[in-house]
Protein backbone atom coordinates (compact mmCIF):
# COMPACT_ATOMS: atom_id res chain seq x y z
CA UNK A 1 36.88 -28.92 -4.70
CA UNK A 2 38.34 -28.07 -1.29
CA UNK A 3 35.73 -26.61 0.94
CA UNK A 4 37.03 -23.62 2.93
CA UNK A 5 36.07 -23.05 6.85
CA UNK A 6 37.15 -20.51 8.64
CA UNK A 7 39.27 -21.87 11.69
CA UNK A 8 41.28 -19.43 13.56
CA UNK A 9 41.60 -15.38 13.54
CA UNK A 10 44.90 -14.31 15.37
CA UNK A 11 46.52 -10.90 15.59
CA UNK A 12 47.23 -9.94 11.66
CA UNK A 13 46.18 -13.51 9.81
CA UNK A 14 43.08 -15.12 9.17
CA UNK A 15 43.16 -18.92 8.93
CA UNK A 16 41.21 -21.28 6.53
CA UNK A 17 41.07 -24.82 6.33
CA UNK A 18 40.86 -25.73 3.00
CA UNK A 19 40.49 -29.95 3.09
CA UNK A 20 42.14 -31.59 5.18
CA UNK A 21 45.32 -31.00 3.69
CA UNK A 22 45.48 -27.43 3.10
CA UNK A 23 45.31 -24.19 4.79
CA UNK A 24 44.45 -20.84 3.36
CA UNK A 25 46.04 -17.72 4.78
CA UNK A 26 45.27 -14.49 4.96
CA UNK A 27 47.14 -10.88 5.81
CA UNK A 28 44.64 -8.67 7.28
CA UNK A 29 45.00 -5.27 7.62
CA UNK A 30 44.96 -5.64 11.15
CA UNK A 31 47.97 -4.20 13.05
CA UNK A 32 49.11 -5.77 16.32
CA UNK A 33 51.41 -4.14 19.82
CA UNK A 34 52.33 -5.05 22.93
CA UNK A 35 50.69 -7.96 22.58
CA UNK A 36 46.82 -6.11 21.78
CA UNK A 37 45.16 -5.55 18.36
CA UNK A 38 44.58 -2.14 17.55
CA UNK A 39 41.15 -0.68 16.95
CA UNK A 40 42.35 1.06 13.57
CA UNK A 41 43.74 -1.22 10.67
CA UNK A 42 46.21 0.16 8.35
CA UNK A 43 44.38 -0.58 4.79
CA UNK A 44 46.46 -2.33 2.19
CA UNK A 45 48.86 -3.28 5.01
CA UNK A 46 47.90 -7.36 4.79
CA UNK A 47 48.61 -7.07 0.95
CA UNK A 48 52.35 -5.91 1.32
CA UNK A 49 52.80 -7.91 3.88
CA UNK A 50 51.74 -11.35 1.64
CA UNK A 51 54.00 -9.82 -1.26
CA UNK A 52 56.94 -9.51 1.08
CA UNK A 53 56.73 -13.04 2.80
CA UNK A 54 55.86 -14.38 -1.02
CA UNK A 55 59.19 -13.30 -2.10
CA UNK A 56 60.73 -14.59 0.66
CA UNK A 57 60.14 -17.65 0.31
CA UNK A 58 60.42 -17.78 -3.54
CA UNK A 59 64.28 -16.93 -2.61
CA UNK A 60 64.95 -19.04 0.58
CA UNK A 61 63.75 -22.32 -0.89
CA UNK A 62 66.96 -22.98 -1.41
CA UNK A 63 67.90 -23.28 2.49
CA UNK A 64 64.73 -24.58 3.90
CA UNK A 65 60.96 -25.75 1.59
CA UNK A 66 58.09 -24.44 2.70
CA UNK A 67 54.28 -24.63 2.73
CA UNK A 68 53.44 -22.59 -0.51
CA UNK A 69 51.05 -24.22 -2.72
CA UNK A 70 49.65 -21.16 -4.45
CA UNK A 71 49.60 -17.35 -4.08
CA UNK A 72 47.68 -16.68 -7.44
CA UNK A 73 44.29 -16.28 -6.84
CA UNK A 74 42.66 -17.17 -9.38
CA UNK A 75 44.36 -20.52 -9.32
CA UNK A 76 43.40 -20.56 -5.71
CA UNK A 77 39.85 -19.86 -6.25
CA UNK A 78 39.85 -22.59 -9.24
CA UNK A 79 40.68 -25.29 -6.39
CA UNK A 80 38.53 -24.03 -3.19
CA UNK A 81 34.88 -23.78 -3.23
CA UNK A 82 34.38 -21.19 -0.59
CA UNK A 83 30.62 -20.15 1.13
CA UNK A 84 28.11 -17.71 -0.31
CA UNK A 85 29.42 -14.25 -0.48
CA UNK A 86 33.18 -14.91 -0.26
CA UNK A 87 34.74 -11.96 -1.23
CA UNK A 88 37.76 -13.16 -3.19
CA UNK A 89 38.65 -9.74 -4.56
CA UNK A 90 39.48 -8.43 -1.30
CA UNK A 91 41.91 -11.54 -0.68
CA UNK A 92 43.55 -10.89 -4.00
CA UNK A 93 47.54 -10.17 -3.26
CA UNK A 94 46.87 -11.26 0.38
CA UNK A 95 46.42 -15.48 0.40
CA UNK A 96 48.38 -17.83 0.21
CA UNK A 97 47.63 -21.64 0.01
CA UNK A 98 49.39 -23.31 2.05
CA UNK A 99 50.57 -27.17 2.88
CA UNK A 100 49.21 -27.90 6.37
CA UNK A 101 52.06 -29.21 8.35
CA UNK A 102 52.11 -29.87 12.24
CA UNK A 103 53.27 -26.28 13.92
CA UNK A 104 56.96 -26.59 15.94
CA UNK A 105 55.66 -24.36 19.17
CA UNK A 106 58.52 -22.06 19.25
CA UNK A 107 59.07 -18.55 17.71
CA UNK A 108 62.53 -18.55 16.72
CA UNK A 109 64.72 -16.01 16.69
CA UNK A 110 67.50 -14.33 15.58
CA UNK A 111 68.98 -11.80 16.73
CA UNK A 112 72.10 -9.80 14.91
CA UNK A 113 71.79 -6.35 16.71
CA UNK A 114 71.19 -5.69 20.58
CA UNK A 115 67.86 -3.75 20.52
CA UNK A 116 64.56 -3.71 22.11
CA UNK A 117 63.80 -6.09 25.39
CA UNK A 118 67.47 -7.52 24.68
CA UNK A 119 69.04 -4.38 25.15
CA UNK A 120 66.65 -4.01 28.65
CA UNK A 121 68.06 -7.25 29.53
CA UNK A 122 71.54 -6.88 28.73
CA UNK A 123 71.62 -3.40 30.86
CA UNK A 124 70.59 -5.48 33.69
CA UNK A 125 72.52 -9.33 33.43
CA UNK A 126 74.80 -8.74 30.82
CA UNK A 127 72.98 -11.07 28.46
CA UNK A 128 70.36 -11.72 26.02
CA UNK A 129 68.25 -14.30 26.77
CA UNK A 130 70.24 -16.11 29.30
CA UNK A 131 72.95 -15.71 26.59
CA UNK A 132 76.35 -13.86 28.03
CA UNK A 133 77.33 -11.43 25.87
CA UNK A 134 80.49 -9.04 25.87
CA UNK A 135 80.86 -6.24 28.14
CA UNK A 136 80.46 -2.63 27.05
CA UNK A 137 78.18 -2.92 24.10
CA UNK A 138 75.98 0.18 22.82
CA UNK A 139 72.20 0.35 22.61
CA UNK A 140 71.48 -0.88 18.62
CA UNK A 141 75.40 -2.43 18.23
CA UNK A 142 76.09 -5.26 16.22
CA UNK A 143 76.48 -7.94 17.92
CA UNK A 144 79.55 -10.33 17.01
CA UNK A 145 77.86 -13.13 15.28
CA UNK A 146 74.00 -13.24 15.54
CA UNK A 147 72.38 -15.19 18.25
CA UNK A 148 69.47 -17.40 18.53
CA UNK A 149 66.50 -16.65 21.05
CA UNK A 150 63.63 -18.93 20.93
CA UNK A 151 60.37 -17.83 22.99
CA UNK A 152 57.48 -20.00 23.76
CA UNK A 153 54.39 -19.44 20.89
CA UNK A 154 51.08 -17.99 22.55
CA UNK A 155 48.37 -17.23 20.96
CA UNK A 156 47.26 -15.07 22.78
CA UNK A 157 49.38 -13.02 25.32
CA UNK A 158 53.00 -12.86 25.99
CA UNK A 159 55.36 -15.15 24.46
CA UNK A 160 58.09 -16.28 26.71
CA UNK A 161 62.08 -16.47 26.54
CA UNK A 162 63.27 -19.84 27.12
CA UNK A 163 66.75 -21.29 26.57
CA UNK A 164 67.86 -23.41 23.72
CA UNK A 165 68.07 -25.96 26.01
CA UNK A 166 64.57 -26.28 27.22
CA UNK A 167 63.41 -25.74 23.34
CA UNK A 168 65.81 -28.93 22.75
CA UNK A 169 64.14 -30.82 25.75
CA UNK A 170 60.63 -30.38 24.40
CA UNK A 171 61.59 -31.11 21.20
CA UNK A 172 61.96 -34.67 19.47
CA UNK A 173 65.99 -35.32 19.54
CA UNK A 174 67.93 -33.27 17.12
CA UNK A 175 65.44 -30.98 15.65
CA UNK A 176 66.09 -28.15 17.38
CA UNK A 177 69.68 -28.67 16.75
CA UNK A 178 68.35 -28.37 12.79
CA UNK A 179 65.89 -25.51 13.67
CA UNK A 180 68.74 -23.43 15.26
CA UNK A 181 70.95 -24.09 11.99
CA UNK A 182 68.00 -23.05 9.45
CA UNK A 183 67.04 -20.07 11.25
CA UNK A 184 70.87 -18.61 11.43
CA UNK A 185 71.00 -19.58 7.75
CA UNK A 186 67.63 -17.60 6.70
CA UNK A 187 68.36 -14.54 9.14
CA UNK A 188 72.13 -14.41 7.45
CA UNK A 189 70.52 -14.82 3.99
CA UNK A 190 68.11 -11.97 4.78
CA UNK A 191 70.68 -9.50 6.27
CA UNK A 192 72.82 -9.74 3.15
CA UNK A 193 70.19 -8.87 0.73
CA UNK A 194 69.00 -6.42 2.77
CA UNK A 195 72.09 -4.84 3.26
CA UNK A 196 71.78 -4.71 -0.71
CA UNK A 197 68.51 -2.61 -0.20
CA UNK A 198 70.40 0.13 2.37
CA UNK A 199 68.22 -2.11 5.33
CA UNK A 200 69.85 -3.27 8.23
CA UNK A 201 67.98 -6.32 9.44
CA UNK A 202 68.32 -6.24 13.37
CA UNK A 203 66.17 -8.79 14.18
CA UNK A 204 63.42 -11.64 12.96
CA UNK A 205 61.34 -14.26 14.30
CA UNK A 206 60.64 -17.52 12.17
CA UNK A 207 58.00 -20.33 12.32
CA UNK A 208 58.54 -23.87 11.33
CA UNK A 209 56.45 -26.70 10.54
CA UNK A 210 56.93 -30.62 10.08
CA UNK A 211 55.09 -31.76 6.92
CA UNK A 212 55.34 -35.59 6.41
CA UNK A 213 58.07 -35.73 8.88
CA UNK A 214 60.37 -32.88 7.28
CA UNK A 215 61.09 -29.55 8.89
CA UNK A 216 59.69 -26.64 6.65
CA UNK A 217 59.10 -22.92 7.11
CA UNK A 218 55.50 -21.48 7.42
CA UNK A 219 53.49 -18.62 8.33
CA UNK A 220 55.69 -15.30 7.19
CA UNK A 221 59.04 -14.63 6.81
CA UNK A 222 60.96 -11.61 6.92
CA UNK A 223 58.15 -8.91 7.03
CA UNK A 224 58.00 -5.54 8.97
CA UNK A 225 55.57 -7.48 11.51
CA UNK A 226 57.87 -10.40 12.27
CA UNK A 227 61.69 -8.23 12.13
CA UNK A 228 63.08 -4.99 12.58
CA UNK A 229 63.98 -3.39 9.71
CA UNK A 230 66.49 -0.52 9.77
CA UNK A 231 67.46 2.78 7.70
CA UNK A 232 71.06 1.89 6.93
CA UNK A 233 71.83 5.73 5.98
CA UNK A 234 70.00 6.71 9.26
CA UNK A 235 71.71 4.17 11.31
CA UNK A 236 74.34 5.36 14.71
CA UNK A 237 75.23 3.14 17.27
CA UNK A 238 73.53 4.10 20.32
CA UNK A 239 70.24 5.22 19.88
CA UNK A 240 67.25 3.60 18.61
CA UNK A 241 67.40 3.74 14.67
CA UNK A 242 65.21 4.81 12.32
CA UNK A 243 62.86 1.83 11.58
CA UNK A 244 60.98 0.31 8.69
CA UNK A 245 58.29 -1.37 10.78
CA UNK A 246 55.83 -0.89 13.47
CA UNK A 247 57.84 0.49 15.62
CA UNK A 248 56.78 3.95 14.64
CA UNK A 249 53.72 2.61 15.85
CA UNK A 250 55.08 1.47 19.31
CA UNK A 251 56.64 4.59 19.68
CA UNK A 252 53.40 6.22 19.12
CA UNK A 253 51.63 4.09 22.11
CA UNK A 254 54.24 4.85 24.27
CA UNK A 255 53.58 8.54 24.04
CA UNK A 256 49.81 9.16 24.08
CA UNK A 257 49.21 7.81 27.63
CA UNK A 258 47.97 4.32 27.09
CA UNK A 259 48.91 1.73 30.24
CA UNK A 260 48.95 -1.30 28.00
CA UNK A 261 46.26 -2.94 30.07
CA UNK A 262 42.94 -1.10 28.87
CA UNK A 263 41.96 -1.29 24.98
CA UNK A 264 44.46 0.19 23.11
CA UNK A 265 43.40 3.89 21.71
CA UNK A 266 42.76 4.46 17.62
CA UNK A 267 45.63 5.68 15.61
CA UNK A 268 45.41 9.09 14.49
CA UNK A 269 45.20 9.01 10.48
CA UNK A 270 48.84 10.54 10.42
CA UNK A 271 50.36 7.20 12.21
CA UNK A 272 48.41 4.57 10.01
CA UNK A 273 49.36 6.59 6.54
CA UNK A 274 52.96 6.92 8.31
CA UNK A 275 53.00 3.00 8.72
CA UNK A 276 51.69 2.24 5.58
CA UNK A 277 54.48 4.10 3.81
CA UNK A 278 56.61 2.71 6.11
CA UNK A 279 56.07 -0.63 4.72
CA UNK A 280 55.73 0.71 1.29
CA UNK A 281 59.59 1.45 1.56
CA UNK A 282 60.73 -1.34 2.54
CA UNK A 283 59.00 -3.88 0.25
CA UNK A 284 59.73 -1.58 -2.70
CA UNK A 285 63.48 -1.54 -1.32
CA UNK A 286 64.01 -5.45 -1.10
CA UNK A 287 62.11 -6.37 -4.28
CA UNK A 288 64.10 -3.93 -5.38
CA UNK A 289 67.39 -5.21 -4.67
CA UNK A 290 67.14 -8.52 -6.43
């Protein structure tokens, strides 16, 4: 039996080693902005989020493997001896056992609409991430083939933009040459069957992982918490579109007064039921689609 230890809590996921071979993950209900964890979680928010990176991957294994072992719990619980008073109900529909592969410390990516701190930079340089960019484009416009952005991974505070080229520097020759490839191939794969769903995918962020020297996707993929997801029917260029993540909770922060330094103030019970349906929609849209 794999014994379980708890390692590492970040922002939304709780992290289990499980062996020495193994992780266990696990979607909170925890919801995370401007870089702070909110005081109020958003129940049954961890759950969808776990369904919605589980069928994800299920579909994408095709372009890249990744670190699923098991999402079933029960079959989970019949290989992991965890301590006294686990409660495994609670992580029913939101763990995942894992492969434990050595972390690639980027966030990557991709970026198919000009939104968000890209659209702040743009209005200033003319580019995204030190990444020129044609003149005269609209706030939430498509761009004309999606771009890839990696930032720095931090744990804790701000990530950081850095070009590919530094990424490549760090990096052992090549891989972020194949890193670059896979993540344009998953975002393009995502935007297609989301278009399916009436979603706009604007942008995502991916995490990789090597795993007895092969590159592999881990952590989540294609959620509300790690993309923007957008209303299709709702969508005009040139304003900020109707979204199917937590931006309605941004947008809330921005108006009640908070100075994003001090603890972030509770959501009102109206924003986390808002968010929760929020993400409600859009799992029940891509599942949907196929």
């Amino acid at each position: 039996m794999l014994e379980l230890k708890l390692i590492h809590q970040g922002k939304v996921r709780d992290l289990y080693a499980a062996g020495e071979k193994y992780l266990l993950l696990v979607s909170s209900d925890r919801i995370s902005a401007f870089d702070f964890i909110l005081p109020t979680p958003v129940p049954g928010k961890g759950a969808i989020l776990n369904k919605i990176s589980s069928f994800w991957f299920s579909r994408t294994a095709g372009i890249i493997k990744n670190h699923i072992v098991s999402t079933d719990i029960d079959d989970i619980r019949r290989q992991v001896q965890a301590p006294a008073g686990f409660d495994w109900e609670y992580l029913r529909g939101r763990a995942m056992l894992v492969h434990r592969a050595r972390r690639v410390d980027f966030e990557c990516v991709v970026r198919g609409y000009i939104t968000g701190s890209g659209w702040k930079e743009y209005l200033k340089q003319g580019s995204v991430c030190g990444i020129k960019l044609p003149a005269g484009l609209k706030e939430a416009q498509k761009l004309p083939e999606p771009i890839f952005t990696p930032t720095t991974k931090a744990d804790q505070g701000h990530d950081e933009n850095v070009s590919f080229e530094t990424m490549a520097a760090a990096l052992p020759a090549g891989l972020a040459e194949r890193i670059r490839e896979k993540s344009l191939a998953l975002y393009n794969f995502g935007a297609e069957h989301a278009e399916k769903a009436g979603i706009i995918l604007a942008d995502t962020k991916f995490e990789f992982g090597l795993l007895d020297g092969e590159l592999i996707l881990i952590d989540e993929a294609l959620t509300p918490d790690s993309s923007r997801f957008w209303d299709a029917s709702k969508y005009t260029v040139g304003s900020s579109p109707a979204s199917y993540d937590k931006q309605y909770v941004r947008d809330w922060l921005e108006g009640s007064g908070w100075d994003k330094k001090s603890a972030p103030p509770g959501l009102p019970a109206e924003v986390v039921q808002g968010t929760l349906k929020k993400y409600e929609e859009a799992f029940n849209k891509i599942t949907e689609a196929g």
